[in-house]
PDB file of N, CA and C in Angstrom:
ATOM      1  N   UNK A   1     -14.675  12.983  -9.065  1.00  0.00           N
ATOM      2  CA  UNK A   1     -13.243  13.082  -9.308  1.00  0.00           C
ATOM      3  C   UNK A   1     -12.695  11.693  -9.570  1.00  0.00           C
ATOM      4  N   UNK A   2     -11.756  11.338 -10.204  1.00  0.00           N
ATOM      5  CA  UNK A   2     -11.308  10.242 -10.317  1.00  0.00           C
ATOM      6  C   UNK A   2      -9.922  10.281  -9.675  1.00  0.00           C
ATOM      7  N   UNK A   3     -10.010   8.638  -9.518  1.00  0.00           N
ATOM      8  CA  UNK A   3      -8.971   8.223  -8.274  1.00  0.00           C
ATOM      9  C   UNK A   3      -8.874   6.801  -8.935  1.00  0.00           C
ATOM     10  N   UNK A   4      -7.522   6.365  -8.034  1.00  0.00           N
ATOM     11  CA  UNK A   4      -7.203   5.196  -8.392  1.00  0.00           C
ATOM     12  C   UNK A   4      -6.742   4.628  -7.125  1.00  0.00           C
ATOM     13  N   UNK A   5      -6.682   2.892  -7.346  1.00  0.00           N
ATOM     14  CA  UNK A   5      -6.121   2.445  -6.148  1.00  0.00           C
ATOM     15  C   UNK A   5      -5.091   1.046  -6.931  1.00  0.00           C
ATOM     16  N   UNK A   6      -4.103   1.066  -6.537  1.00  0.00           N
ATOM     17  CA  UNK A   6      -3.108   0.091  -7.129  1.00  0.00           C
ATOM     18  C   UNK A   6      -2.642  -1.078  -6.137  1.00  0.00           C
ATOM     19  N   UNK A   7      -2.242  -2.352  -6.128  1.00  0.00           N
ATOM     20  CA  UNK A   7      -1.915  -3.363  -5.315  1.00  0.00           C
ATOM     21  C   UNK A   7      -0.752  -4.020  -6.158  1.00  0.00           C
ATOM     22  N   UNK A   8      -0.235  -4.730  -6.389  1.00  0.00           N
ATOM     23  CA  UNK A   8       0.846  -5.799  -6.999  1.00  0.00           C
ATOM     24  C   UNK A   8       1.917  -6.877  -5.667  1.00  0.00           C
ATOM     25  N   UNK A   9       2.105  -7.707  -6.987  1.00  0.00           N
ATOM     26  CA  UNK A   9       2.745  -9.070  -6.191  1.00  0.00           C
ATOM     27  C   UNK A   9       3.490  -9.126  -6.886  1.00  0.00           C
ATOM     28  N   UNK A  10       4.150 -10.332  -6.843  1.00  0.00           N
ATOM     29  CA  UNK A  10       5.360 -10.645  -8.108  1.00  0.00           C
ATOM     30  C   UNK A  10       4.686 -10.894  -8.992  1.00  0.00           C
ATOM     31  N   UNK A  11       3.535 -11.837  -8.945  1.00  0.00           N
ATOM     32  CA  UNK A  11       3.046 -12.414 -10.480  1.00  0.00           C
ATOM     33  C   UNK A  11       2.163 -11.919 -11.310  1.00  0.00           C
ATOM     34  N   UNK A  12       1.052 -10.917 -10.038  1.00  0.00           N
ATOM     35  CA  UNK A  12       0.130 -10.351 -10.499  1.00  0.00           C
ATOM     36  C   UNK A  12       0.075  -8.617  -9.930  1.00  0.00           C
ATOM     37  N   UNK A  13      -0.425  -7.585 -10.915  1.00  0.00           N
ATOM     38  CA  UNK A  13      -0.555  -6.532 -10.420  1.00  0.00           C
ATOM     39  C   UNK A  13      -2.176  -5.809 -11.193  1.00  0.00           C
ATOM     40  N   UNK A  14      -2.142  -4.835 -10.073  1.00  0.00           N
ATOM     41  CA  UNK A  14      -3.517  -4.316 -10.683  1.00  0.00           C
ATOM     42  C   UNK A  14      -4.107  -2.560 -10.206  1.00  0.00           C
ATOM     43  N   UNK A  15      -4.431  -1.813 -11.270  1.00  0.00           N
ATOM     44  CA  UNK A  15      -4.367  -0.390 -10.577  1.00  0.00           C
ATOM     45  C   UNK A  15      -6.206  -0.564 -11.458  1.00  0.00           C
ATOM     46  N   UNK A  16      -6.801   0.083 -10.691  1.00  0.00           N
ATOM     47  CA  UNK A  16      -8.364   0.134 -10.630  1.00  0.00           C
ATOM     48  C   UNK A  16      -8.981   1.637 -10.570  1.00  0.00           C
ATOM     49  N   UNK A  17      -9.231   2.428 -11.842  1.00  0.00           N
ATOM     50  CA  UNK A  17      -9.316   3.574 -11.652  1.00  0.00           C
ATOM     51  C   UNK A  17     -11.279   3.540 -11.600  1.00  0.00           C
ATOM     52  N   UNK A  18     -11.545   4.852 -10.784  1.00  0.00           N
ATOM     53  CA  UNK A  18     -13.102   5.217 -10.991  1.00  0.00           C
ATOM     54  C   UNK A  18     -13.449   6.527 -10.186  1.00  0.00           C
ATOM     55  N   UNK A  19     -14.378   6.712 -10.693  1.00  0.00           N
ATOM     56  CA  UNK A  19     -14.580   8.098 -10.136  1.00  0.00           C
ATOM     57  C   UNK A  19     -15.518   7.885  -8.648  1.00  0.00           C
ATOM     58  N   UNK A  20     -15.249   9.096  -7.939  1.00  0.00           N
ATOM     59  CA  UNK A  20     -15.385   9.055  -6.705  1.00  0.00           C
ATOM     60  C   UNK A  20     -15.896   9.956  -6.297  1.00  0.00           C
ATOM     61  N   UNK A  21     -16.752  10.145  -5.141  1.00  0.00           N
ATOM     62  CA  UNK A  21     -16.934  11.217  -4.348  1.00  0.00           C
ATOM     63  C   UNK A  21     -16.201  12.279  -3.690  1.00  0.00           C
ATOM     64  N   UNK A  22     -16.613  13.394  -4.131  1.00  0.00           N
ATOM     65  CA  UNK A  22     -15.159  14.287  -2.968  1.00  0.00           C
ATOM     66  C   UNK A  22     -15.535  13.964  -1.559  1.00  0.00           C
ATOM     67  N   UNK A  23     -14.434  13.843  -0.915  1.00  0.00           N
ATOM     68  CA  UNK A  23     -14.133  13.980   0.686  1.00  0.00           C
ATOM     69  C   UNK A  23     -13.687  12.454   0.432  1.00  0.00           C
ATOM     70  N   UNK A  24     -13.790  11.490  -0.297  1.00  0.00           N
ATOM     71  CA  UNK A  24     -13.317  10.198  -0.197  1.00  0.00           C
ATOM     72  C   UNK A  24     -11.898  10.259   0.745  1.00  0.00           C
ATOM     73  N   UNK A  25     -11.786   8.838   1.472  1.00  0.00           N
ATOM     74  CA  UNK A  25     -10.646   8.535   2.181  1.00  0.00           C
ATOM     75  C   UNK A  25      -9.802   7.635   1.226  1.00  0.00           C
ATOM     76  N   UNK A  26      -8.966   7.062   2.116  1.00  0.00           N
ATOM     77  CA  UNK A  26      -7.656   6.505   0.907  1.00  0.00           C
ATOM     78  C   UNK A  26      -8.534   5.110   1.551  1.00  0.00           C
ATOM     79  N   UNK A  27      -8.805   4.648   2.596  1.00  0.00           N
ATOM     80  CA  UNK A  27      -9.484   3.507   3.028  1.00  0.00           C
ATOM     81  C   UNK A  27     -10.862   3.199   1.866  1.00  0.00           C
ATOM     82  N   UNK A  28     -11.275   4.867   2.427  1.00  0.00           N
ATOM     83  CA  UNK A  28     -13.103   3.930   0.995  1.00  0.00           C
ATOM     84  C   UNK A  28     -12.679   3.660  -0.208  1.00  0.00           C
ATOM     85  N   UNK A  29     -12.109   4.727  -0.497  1.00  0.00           N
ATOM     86  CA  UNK A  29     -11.196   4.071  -2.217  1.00  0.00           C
ATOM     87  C   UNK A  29     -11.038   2.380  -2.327  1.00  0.00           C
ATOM     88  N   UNK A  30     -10.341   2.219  -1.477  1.00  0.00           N
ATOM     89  CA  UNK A  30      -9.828   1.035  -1.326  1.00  0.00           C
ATOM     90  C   UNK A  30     -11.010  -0.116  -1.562  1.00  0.00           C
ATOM     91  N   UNK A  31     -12.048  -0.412  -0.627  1.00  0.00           N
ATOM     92  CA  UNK A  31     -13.282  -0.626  -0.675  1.00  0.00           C
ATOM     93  C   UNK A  31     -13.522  -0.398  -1.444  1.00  0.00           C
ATOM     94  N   UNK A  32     -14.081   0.922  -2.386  1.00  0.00           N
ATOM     95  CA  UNK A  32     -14.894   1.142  -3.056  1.00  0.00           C
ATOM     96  C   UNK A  32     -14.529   0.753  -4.658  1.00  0.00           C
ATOM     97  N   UNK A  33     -13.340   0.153  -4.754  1.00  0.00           N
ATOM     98  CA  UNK A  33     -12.702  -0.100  -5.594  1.00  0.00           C
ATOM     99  C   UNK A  33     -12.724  -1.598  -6.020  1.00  0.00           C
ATOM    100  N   UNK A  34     -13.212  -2.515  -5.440  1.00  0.00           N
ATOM    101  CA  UNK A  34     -13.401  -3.707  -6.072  1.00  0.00           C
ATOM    102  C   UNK A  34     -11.858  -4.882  -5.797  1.00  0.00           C
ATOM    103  N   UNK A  35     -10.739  -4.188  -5.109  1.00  0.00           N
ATOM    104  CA  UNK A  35      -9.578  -4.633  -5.253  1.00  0.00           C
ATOM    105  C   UNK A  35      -9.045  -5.606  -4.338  1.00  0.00           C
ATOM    106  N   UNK A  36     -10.329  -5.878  -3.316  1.00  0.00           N
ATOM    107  CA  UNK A  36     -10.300  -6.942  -2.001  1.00  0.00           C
ATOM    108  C   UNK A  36     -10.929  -8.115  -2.767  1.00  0.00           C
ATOM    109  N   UNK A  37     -11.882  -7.574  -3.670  1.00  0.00           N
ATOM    110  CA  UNK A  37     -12.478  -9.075  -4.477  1.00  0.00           C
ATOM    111  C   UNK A  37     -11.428  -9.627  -5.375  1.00  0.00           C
ATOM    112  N   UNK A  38     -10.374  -9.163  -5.740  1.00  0.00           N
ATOM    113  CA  UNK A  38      -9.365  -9.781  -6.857  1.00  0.00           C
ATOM    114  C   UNK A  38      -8.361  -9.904  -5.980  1.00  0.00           C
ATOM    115  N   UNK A  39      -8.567  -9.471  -4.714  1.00  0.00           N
ATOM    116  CA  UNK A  39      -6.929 -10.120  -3.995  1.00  0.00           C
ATOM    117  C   UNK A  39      -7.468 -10.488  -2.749  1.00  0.00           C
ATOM    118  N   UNK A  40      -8.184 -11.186  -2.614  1.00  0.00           N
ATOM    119  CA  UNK A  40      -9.279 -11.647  -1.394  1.00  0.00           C
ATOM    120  C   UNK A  40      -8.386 -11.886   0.076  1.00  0.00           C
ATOM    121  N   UNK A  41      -6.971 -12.579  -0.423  1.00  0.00           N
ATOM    122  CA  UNK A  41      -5.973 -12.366   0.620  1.00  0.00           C
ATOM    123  C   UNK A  41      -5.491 -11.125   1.341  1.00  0.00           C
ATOM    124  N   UNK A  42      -5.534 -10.287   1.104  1.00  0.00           N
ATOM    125  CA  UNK A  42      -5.160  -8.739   1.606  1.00  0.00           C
ATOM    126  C   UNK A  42      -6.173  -8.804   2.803  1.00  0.00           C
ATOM    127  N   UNK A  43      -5.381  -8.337   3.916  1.00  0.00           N
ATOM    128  CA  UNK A  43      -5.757  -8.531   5.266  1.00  0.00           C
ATOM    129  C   UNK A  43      -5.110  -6.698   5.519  1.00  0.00           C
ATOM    130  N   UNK A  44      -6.792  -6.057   5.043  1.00  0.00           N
ATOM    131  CA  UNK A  44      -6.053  -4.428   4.910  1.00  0.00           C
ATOM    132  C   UNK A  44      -5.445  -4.124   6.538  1.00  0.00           C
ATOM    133  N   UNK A  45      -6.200  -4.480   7.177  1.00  0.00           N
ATOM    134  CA  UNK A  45      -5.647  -3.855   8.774  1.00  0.00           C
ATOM    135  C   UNK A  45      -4.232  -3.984   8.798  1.00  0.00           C
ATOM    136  N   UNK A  46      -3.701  -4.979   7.991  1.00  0.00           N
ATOM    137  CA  UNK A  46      -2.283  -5.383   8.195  1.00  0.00           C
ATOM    138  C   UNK A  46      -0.887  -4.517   7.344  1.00  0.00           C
ATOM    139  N   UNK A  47      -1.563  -4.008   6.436  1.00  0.00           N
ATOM    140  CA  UNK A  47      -1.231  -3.139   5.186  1.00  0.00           C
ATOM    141  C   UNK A  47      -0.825  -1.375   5.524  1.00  0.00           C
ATOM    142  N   UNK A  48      -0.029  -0.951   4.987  1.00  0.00           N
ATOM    143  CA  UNK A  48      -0.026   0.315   4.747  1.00  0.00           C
ATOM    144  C   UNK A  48      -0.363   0.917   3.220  1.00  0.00           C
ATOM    145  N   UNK A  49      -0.913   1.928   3.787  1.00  0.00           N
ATOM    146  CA  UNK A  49      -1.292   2.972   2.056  1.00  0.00           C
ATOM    147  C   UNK A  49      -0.488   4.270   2.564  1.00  0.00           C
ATOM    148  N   UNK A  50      -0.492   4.701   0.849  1.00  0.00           N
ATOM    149  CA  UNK A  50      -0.185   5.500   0.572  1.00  0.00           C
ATOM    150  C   UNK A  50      -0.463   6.207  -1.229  1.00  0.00           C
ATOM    151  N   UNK A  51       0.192   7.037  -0.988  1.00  0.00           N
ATOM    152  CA  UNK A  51      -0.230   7.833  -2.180  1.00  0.00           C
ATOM    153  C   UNK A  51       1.494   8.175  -3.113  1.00  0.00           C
ATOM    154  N   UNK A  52       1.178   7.549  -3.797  1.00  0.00           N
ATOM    155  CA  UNK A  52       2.512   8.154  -5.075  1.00  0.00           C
ATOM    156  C   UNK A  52       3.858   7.525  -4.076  1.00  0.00           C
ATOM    157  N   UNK A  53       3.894   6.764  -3.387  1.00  0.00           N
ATOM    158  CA  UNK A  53       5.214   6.118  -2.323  1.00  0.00           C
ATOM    159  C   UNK A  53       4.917   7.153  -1.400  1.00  0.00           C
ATOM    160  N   UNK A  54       4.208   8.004  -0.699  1.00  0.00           N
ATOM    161  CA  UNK A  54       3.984   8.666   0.507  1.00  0.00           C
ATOM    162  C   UNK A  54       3.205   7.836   1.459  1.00  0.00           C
ATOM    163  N   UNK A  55       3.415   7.326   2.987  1.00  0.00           N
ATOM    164  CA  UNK A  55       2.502   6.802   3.377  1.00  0.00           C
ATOM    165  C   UNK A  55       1.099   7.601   3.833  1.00  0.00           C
ATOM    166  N   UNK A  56       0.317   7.225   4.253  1.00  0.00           N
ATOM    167  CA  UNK A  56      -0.738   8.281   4.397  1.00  0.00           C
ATOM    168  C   UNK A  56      -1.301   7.361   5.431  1.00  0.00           C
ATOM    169  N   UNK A  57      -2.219   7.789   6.463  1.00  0.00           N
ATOM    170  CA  UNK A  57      -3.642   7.357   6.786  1.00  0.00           C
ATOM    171  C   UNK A  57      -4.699   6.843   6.365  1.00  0.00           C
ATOM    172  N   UNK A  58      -5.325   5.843   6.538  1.00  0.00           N
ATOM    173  CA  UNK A  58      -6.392   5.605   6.006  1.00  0.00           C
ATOM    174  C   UNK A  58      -7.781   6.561   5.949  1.00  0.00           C
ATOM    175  N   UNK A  59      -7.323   7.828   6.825  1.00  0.00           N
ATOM    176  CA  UNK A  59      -8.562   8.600   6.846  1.00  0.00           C
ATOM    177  C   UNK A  59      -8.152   9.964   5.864  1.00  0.00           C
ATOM    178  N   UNK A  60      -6.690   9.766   5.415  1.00  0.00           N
ATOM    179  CA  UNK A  60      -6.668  10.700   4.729  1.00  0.00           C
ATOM    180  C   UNK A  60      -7.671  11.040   3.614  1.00  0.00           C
ATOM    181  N   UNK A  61      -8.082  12.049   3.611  1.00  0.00           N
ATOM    182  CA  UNK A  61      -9.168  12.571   2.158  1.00  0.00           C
ATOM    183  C   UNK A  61      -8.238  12.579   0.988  1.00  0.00           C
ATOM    184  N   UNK A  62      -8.350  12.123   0.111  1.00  0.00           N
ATOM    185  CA  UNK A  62      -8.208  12.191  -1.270  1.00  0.00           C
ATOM    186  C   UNK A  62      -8.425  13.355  -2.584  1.00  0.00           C
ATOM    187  N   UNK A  63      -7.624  13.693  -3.225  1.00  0.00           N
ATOM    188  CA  UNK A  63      -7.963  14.319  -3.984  1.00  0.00           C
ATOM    189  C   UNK A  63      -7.943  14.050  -5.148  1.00  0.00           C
ATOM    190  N   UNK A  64      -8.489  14.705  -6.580  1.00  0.00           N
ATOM    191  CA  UNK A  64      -8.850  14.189  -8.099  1.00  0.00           C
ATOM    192  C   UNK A  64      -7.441  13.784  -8.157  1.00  0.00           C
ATOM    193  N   UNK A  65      -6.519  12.398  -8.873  1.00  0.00           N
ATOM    194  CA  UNK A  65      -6.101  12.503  -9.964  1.00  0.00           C
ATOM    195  C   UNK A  65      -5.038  11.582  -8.508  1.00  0.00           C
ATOM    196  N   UNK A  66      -5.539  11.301  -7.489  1.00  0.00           N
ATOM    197  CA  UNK A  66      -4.586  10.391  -6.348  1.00  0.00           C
ATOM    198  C   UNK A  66      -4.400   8.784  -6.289  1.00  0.00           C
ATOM    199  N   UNK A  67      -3.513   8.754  -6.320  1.00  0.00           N
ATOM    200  CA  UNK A  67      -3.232   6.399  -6.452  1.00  0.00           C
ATOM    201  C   UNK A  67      -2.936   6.336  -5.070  1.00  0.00           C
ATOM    202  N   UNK A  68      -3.824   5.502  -5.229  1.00  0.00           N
ATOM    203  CA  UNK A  68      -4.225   5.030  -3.044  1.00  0.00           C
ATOM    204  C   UNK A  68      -3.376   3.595  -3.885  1.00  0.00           C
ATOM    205  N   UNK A  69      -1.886   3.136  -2.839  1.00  0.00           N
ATOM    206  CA  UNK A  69      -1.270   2.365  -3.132  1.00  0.00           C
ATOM    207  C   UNK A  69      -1.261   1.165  -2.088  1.00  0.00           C
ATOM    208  N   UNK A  70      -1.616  -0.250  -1.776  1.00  0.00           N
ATOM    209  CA  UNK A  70      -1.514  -1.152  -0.712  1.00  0.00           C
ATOM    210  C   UNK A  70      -0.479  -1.724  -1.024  1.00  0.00           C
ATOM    211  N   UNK A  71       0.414  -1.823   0.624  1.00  0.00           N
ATOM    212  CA  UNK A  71       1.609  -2.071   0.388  1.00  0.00           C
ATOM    213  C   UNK A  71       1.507  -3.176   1.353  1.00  0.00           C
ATOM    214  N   UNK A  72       2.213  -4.332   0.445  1.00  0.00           N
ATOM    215  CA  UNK A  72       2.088  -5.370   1.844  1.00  0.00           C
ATOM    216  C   UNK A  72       2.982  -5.128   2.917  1.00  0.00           C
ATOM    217  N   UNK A  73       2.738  -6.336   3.587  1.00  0.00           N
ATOM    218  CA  UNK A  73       3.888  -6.375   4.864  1.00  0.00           C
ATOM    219  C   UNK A  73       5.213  -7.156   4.921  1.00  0.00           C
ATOM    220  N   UNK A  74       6.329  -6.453   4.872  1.00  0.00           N
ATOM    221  CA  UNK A  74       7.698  -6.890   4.723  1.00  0.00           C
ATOM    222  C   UNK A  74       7.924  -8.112   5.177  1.00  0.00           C
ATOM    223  N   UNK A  75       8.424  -8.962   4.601  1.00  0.00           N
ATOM    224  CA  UNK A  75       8.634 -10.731   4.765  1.00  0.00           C
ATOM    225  C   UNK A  75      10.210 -10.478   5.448  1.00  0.00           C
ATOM    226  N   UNK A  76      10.704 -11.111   6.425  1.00  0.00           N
ATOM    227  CA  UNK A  76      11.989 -11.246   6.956  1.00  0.00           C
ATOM    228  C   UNK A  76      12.721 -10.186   7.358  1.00  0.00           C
ATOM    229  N   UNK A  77      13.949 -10.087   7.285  1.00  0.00           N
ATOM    230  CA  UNK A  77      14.800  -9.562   7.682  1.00  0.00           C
ATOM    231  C   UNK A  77      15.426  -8.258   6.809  1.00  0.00           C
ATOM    232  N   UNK A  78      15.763  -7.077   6.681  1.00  0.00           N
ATOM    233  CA  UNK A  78      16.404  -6.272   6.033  1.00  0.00           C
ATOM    234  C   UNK A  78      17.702  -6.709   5.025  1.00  0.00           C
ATOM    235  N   UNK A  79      18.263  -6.242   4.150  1.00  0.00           N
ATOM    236  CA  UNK A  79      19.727  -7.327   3.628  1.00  0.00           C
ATOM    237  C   UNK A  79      20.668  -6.651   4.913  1.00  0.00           C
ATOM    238  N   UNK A  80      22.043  -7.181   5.527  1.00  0.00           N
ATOM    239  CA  UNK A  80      22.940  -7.058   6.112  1.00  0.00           C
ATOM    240  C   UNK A  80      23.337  -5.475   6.505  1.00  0.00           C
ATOM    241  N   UNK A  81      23.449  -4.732   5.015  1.00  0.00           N
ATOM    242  CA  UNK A  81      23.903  -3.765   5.202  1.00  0.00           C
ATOM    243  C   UNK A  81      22.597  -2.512   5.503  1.00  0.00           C
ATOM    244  N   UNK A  82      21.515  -2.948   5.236  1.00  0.00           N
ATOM    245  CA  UNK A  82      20.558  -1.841   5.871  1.00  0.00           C
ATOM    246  C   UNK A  82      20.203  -1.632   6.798  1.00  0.00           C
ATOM    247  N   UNK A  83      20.384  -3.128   7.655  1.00  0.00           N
ATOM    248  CA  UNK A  83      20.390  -3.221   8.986  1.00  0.00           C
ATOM    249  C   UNK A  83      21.861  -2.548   9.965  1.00  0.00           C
ATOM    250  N   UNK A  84      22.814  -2.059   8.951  1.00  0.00           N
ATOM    251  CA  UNK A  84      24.034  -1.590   9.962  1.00  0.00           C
ATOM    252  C   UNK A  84      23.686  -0.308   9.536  1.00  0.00           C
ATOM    253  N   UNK A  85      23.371   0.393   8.699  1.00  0.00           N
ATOM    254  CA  UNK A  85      23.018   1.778   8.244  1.00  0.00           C
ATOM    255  C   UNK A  85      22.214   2.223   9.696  1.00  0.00           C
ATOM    256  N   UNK A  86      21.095   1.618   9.514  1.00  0.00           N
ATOM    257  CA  UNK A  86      20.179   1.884  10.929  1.00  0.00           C
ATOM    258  C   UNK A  86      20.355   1.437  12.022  1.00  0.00           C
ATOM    259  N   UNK A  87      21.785   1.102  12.283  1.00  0.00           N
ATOM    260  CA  UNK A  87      22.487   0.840  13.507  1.00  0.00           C
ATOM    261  C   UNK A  87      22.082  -0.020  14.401  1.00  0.00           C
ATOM    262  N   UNK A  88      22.012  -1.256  13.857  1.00  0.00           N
ATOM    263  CA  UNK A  88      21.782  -2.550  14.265  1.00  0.00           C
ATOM    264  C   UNK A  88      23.441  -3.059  13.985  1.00  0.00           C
ATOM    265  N   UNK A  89      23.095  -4.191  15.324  1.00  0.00           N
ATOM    266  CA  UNK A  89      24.375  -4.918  15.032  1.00  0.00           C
ATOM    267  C   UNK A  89      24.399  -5.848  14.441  1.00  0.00           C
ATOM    268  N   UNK A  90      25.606  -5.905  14.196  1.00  0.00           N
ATOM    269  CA  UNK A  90      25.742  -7.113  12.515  1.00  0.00           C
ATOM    270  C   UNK A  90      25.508  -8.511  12.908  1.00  0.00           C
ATOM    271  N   UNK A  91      25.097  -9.622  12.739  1.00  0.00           N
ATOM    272  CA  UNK A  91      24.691 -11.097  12.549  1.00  0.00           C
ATOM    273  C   UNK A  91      26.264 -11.796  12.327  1.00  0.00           C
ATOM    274  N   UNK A  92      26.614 -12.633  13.170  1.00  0.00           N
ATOM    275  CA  UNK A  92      27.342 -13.389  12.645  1.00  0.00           C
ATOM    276  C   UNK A  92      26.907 -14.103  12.155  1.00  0.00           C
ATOM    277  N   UNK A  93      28.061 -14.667  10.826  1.00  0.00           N
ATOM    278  CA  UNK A  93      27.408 -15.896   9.936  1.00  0.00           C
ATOM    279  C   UNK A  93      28.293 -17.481  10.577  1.00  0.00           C
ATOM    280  N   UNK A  94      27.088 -17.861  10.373  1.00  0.00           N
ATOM    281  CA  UNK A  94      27.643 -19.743  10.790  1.00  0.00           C
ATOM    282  C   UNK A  94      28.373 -20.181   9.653  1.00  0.00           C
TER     283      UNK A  94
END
């Protein structure tokens, strides 16, 4: 079955399609995909996947025609107002 696994940055992006074994996980994909050798920085333990913007498990099984997506890990703070949506209190500014 074929599968894909996608990563991107600001400068660089990259989706890596190949065919696969059924019962594959969204983790072996990942692996099995070549996409740790072109982004050697990706520290997967640290990462979430998912499929099509769904998060998933890494043990989730996969099916034909699925984009196993690595999402890095959020840098800083939310902007102002997403943080009051989710009912945080607001920051005063200096």
């Amino acid at each position: 079955m074929k599968v894909a696994v996608a990563y991107a940055e600001a400068q660089k992006q990259s989706v890596v399609e190949f065919e696969a074994k059924d019962g594959i996980t969204a983790a072996e994909a990942v692996q099995h995909s070549g996409i740790l050798r072109k982004f050697p920085h990706i520290q997967l333990e640290n990462c979430k996947l998912g499929i099509f913007s769904k998060i998933v498990e890494p043990n989730h099984t996969l099916v034909a025609g699925d984009r196993v997506e690595i999402y890095r890990p959020a840098l800083g703070k939310p902007p102002k107002k997403e943080r009051a949506a989710k009912g945080a209190a607001p920051e005063e500014d200096s």
